[in-house]
Every structure is written in structure tokens, then in C-alpha cells.
C-alpha atoms as a PDB file:
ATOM      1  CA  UNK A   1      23.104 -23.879 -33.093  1.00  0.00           C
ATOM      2  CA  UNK A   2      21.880 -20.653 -33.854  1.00  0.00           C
ATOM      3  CA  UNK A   3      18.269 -20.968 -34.356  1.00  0.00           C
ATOM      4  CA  UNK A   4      18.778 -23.376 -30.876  1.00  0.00           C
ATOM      5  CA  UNK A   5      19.639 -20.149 -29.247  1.00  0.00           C
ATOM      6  CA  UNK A   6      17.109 -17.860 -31.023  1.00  0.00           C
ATOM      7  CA  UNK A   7      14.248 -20.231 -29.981  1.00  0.00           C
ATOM      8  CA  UNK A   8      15.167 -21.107 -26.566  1.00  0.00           C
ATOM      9  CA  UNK A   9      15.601 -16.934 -26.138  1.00  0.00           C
ATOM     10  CA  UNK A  10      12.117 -16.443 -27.390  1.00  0.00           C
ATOM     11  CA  UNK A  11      10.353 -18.829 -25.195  1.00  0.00           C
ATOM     12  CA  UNK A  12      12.600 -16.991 -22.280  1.00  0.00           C
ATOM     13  CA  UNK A  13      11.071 -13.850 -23.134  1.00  0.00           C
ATOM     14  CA  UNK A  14       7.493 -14.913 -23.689  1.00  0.00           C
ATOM     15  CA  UNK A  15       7.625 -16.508 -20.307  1.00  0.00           C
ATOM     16  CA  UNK A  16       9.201 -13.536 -18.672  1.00  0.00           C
ATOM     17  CA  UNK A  17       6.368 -11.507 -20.061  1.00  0.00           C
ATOM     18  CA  UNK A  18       3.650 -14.060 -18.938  1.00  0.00           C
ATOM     19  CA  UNK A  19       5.310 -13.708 -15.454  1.00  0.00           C
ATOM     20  CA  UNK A  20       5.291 -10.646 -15.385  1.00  0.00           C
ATOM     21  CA  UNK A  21       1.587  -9.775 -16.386  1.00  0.00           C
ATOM     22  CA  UNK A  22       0.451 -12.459 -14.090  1.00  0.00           C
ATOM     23  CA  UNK A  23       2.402 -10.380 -11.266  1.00  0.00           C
ATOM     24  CA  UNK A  24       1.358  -6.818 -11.762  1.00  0.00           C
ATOM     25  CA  UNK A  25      -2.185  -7.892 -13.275  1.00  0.00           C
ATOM     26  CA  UNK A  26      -4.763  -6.195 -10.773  1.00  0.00           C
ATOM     27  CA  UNK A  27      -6.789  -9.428  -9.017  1.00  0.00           C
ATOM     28  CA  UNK A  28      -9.830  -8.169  -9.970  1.00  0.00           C
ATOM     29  CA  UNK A  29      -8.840  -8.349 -13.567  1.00  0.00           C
ATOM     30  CA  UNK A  30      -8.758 -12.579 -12.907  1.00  0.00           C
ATOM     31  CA  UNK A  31     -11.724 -14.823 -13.713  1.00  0.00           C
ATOM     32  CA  UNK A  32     -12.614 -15.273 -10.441  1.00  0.00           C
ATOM     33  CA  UNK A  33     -11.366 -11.907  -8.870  1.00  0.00           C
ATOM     34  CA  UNK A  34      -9.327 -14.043  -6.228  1.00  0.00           C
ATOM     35  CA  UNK A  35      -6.021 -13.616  -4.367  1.00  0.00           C
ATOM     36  CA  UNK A  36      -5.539 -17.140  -4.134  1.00  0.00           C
ATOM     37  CA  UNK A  37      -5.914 -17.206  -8.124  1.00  0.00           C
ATOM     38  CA  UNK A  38      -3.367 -14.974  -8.700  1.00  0.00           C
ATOM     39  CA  UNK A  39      -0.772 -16.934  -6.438  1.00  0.00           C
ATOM     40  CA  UNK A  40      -2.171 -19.883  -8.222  1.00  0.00           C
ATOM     41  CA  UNK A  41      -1.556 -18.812 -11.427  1.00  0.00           C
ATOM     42  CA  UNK A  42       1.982 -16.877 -10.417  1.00  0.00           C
ATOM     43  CA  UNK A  43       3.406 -20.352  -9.061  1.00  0.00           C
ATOM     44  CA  UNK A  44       2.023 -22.021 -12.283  1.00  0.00           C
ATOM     45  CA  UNK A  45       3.845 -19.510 -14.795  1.00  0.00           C
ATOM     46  CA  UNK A  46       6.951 -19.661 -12.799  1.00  0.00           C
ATOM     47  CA  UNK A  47       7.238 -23.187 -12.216  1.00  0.00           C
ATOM     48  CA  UNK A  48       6.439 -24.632 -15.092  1.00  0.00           C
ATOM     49  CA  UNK A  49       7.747 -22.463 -17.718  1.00  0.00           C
ATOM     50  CA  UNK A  50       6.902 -22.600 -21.456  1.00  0.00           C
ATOM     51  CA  UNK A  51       3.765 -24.680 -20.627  1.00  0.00           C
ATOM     52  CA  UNK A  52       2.341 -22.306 -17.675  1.00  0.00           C
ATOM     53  CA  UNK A  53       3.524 -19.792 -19.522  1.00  0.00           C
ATOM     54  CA  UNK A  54       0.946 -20.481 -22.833  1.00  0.00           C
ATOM     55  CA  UNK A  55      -1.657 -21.728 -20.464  1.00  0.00           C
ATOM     56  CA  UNK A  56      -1.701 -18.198 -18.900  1.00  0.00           C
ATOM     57  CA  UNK A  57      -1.880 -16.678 -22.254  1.00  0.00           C
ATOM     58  CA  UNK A  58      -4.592 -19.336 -23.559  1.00  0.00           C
ATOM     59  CA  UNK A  59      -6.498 -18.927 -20.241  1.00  0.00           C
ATOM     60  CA  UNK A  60      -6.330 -15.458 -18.875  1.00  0.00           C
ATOM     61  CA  UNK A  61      -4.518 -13.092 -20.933  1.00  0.00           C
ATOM     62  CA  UNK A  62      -6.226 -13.702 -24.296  1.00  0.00           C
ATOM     63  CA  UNK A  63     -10.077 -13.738 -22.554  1.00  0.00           C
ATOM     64  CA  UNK A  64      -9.168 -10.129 -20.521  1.00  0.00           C
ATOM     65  CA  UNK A  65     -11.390  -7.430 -19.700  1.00  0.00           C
ATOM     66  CA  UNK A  66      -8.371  -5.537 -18.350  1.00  0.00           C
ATOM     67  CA  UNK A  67      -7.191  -5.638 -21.945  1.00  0.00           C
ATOM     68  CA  UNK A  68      -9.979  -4.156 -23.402  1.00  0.00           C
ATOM     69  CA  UNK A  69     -10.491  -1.887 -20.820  1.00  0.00           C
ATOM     70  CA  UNK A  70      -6.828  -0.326 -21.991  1.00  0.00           C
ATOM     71  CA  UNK A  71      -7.990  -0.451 -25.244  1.00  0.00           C
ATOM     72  CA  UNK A  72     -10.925   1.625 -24.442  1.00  0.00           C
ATOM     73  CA  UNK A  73      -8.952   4.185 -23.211  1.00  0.00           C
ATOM     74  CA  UNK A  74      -6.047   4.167 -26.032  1.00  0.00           C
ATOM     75  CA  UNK A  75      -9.400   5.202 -28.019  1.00  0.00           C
ATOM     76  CA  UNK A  76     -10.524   7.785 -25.196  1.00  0.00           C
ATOM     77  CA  UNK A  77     -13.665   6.553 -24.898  1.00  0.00           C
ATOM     78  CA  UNK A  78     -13.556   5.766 -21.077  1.00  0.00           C
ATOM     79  CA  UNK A  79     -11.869   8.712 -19.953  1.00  0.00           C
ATOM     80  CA  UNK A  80     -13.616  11.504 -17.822  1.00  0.00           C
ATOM     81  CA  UNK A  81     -13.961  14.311 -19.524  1.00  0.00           C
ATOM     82  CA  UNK A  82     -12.266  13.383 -22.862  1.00  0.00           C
ATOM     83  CA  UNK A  83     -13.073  14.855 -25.971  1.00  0.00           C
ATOM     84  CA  UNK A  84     -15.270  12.921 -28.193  1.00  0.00           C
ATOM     85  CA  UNK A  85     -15.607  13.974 -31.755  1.00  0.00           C
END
């Protein structure tokens, strides 16, 4: 009963996070820079849970410039005027 619990409040929380990138995710950060893409995909997460929940990981988050373009600035390379050693 536990690990019941424990797994179904994992999957809550990955979806919640999926949903939740998918909604403050800038549209230009989307495959095909679209509004309608990002409603797509919103409606797709929230309806259909665990499922549109991976597929937005497997399709969008894990192939994401806006990722990398955090990442590039965790490493201050992309920031005006940063130091660089």
C-alpha cells in the first residue's frame, strides 16, 4: 500500500512539473515557435496525465534550446559583460 502511494505521488509530481514547464515555457522556446503549440501541448499534458506528461518530456523538454541556453548562463558564458577567465 505504501509503495502504491509513493508511486502514484511521483507520477503526480512529474506531471505537475511537466505542466508547469509547458505553461511558463516562453513560445519561442517550442519546436515550431507557435502559440497554438503551446495550447496544444498544455491541453495534452493536462489531459492526459502520465502519458502527456512523458511525451512532453520525450518531445520538448529533453530536445530544448531554452535548456541549454540556462545552462550557458549558469556557466556565464552568455552574459553581457561577465567575467571570463
Amino acid at each position: 500500500m505504501v509503495l502504491f502511494v509513493v508511486v502514484i505521488l511521483t507520477i503526480l509530481i512529474f506531471w505537475a512539473a511537466m505542466l508547469a514547464d509547458c505553461l511558463r515555457r516562453p513560445v519561442e522556446y517550442f519546436p515550431s515557435g507557435s502559440e497554438f503549440e503551446k495550447l496544444t501541448w498544455s491541453l495534452v499534458v493536462f489531459f492526459w496525465h502520465p502519458i502527456g506528461a512523458f511525451l512532453y518530456y520525450l518531445l520538448i523538454l529533453r530536445n530544448d534550446r531554452y535548456y541549454a541556453f540556462l545552462k550557458g548562463l549558469m556557466n556565464n558564458r552568455n552574459i553581457p559583460g561577465a567575467r571570463r577567465e
